[in-house]
N, C-alpha and C. Protein backbone atom coordinates (compact mmCIF):
# COMPACT_ATOMS: atom_id res chain seq x y z
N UNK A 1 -14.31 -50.27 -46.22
CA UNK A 1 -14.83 -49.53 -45.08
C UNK A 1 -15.29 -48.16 -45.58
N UNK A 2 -16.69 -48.21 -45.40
CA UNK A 2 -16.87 -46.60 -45.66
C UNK A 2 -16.98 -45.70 -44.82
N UNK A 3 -16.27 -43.77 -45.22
CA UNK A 3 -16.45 -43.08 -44.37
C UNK A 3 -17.24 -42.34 -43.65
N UNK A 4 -17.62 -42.16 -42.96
CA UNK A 4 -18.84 -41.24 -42.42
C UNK A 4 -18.91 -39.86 -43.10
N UNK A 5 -19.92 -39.50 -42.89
CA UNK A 5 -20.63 -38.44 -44.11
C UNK A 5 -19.92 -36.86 -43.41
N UNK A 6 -19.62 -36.89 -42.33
CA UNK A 6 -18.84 -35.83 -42.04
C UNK A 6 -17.51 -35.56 -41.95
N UNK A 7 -16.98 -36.82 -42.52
CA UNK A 7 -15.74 -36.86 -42.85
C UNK A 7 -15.25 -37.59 -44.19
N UNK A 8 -15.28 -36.43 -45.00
CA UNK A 8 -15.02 -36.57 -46.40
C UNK A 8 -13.75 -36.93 -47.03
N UNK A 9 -13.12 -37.83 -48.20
CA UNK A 9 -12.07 -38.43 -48.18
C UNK A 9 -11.35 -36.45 -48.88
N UNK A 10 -9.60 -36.54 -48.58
CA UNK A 10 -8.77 -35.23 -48.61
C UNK A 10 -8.81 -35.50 -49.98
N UNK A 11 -8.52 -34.95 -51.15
CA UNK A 11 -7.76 -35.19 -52.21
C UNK A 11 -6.24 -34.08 -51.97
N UNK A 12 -5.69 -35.30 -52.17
CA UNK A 12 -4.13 -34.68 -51.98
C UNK A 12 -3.66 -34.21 -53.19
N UNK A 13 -2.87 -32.71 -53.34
CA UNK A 13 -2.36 -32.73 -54.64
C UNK A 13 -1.10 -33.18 -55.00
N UNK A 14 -0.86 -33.84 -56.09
CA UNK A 14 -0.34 -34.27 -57.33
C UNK A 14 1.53 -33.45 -57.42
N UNK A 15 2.56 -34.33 -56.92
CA UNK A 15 4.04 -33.27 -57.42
C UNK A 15 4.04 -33.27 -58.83
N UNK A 16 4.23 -31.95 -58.85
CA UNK A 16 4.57 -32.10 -60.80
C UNK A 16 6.08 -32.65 -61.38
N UNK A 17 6.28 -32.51 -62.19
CA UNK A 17 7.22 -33.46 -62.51
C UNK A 17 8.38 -32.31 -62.36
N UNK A 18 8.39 -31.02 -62.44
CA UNK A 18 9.33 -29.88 -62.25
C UNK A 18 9.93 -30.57 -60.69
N UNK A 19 8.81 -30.97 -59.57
CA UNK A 19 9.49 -30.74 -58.36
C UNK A 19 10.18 -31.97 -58.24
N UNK A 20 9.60 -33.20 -58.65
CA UNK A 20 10.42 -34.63 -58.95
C UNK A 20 11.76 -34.33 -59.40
N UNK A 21 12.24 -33.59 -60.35
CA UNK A 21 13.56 -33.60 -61.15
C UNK A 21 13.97 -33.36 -59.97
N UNK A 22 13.49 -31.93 -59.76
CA UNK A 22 14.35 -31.00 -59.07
C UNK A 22 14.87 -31.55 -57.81
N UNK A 23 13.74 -32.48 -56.79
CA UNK A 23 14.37 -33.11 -56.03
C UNK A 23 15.34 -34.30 -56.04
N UNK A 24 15.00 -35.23 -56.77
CA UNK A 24 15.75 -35.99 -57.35
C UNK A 24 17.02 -35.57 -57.76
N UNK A 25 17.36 -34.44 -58.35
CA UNK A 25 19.09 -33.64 -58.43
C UNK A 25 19.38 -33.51 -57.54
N UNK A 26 18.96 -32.90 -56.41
CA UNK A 26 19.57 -32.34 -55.39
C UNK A 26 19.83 -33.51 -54.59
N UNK A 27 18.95 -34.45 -54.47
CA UNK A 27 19.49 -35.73 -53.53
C UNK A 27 20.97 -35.84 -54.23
N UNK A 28 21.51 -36.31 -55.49
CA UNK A 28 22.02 -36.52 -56.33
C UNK A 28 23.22 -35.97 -55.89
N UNK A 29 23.27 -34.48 -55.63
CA UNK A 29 24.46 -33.76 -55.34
C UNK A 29 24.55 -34.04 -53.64
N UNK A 30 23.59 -33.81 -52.75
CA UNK A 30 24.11 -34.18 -51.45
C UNK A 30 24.58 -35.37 -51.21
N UNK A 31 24.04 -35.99 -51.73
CA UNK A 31 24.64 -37.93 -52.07
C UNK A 31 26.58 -37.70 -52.25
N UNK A 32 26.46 -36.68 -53.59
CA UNK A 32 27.63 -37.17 -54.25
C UNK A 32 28.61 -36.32 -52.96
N UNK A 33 28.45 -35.60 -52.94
CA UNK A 33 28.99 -34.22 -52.17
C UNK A 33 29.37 -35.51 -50.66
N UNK A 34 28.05 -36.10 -50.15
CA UNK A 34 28.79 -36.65 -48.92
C UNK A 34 29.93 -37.96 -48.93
N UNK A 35 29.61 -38.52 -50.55
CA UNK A 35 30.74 -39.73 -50.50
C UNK A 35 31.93 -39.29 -50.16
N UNK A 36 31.81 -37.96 -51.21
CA UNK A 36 33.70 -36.95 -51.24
C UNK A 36 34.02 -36.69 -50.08
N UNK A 37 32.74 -36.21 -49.48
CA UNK A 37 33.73 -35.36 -47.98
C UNK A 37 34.15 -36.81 -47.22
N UNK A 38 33.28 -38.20 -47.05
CA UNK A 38 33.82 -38.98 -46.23
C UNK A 38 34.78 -39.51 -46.49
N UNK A 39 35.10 -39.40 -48.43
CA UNK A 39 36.25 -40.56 -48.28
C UNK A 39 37.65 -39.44 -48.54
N UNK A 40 37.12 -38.14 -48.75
CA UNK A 40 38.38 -37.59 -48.56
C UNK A 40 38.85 -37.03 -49.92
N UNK A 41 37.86 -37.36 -50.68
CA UNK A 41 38.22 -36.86 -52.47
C UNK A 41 38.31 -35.35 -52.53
N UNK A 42 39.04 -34.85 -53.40
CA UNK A 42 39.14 -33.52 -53.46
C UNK A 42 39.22 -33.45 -55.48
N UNK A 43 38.59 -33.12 -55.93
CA UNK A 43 38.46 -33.42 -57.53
C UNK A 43 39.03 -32.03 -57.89
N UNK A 44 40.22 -32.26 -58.70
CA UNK A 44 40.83 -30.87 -59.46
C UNK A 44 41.71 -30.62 -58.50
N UNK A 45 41.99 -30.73 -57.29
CA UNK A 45 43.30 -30.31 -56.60
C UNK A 45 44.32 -31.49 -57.13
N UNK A 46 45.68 -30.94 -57.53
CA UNK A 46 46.93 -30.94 -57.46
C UNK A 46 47.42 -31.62 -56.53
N UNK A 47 48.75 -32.52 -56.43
CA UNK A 47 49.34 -32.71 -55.37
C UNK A 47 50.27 -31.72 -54.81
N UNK A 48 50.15 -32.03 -53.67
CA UNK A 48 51.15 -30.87 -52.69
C UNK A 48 52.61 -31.17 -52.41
N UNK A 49 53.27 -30.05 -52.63
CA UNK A 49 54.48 -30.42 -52.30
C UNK A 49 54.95 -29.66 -51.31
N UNK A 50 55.88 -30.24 -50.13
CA UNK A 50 56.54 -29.39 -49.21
C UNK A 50 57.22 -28.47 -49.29
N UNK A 51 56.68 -27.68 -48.46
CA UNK A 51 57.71 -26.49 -48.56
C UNK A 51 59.26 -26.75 -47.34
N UNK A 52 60.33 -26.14 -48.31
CA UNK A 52 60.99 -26.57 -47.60
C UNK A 52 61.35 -26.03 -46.52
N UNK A 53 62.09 -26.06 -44.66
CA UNK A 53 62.32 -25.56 -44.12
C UNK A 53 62.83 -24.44 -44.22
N UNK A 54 64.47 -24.60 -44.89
CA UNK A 54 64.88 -23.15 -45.71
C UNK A 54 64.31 -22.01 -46.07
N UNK A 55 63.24 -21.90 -46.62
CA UNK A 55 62.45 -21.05 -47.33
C UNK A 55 61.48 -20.82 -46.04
N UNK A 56 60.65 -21.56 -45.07
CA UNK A 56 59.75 -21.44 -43.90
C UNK A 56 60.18 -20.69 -42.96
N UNK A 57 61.38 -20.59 -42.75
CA UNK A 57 62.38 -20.16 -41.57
C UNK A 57 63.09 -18.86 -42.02
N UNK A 58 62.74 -18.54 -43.13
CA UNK A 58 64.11 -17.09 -43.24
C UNK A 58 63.02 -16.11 -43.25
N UNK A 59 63.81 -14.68 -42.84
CA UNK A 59 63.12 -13.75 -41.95
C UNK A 59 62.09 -13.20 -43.52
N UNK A 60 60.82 -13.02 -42.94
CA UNK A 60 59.81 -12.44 -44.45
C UNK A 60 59.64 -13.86 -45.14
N UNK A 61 59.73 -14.76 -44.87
CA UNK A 61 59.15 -16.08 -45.86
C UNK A 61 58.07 -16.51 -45.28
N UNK A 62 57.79 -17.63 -46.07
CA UNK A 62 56.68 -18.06 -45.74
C UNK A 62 56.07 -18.53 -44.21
N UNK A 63 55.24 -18.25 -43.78
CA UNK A 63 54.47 -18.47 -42.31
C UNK A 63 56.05 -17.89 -40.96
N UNK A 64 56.20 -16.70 -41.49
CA UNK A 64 57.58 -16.88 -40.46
C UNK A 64 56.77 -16.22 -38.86
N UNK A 65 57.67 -16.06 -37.92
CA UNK A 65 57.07 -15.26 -36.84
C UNK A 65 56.92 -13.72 -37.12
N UNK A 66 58.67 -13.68 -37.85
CA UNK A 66 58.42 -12.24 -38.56
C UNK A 66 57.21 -11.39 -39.29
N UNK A 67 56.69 -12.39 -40.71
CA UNK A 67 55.26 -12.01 -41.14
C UNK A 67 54.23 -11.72 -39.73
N UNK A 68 53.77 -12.59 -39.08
CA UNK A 68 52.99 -12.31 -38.05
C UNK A 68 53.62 -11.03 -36.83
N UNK A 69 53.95 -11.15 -36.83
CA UNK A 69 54.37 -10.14 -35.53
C UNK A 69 55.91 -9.64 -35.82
N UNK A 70 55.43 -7.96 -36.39
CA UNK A 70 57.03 -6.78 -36.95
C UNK A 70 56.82 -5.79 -35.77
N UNK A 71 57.74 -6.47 -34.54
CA UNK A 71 57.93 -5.56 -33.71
C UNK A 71 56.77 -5.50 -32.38
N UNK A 72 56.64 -4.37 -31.52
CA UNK A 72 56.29 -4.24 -30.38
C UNK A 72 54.70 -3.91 -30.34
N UNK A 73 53.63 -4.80 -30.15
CA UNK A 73 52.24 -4.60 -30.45
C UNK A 73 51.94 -4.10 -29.18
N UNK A 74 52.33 -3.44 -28.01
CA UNK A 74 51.72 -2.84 -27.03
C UNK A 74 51.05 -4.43 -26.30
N UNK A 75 49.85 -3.86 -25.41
CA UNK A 75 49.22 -4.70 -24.48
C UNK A 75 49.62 -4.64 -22.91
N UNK A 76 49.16 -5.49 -22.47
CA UNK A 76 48.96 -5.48 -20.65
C UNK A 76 50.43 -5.32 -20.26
């Protein structure tokens, strides 16, 4: 089929091969990046161990009420 004379064929330009890599990596990492987050991988973390109540519960330890709130913060 040929085109009419006032409508000339586009020439499209050409990806260079810089933007191919470059996209091609990055799929690569969002790819990899979404397997981990769905299945839950965490690469280089350690296992966790509990902390024990003992240590959670005494006054100045870890996550106590004490740390958060020393005394009378004012308000309504």
């Amino acid at each position: 089929m040929s085109r009419p004379p006032d409508r000339p064929t586009v020439v499209r330009p050409r990806y260079s091969r810089f933007v191919i890599v470059v996209g091609v990596i990055s799929f690569l990492i969002v790819a990899m990046y979404s397997v981990w987050a769905f299945t839950g991988f965490e690469p280089g973390t350690p296992e966790r161990d509990e902390v024990p109540a003992t240590v959670r519960a005494s006054p100045g330890g870890y996550r106590t009420y004490h740390f958060w709130h020393s005394g009378y913060h004012g308000g309504k």
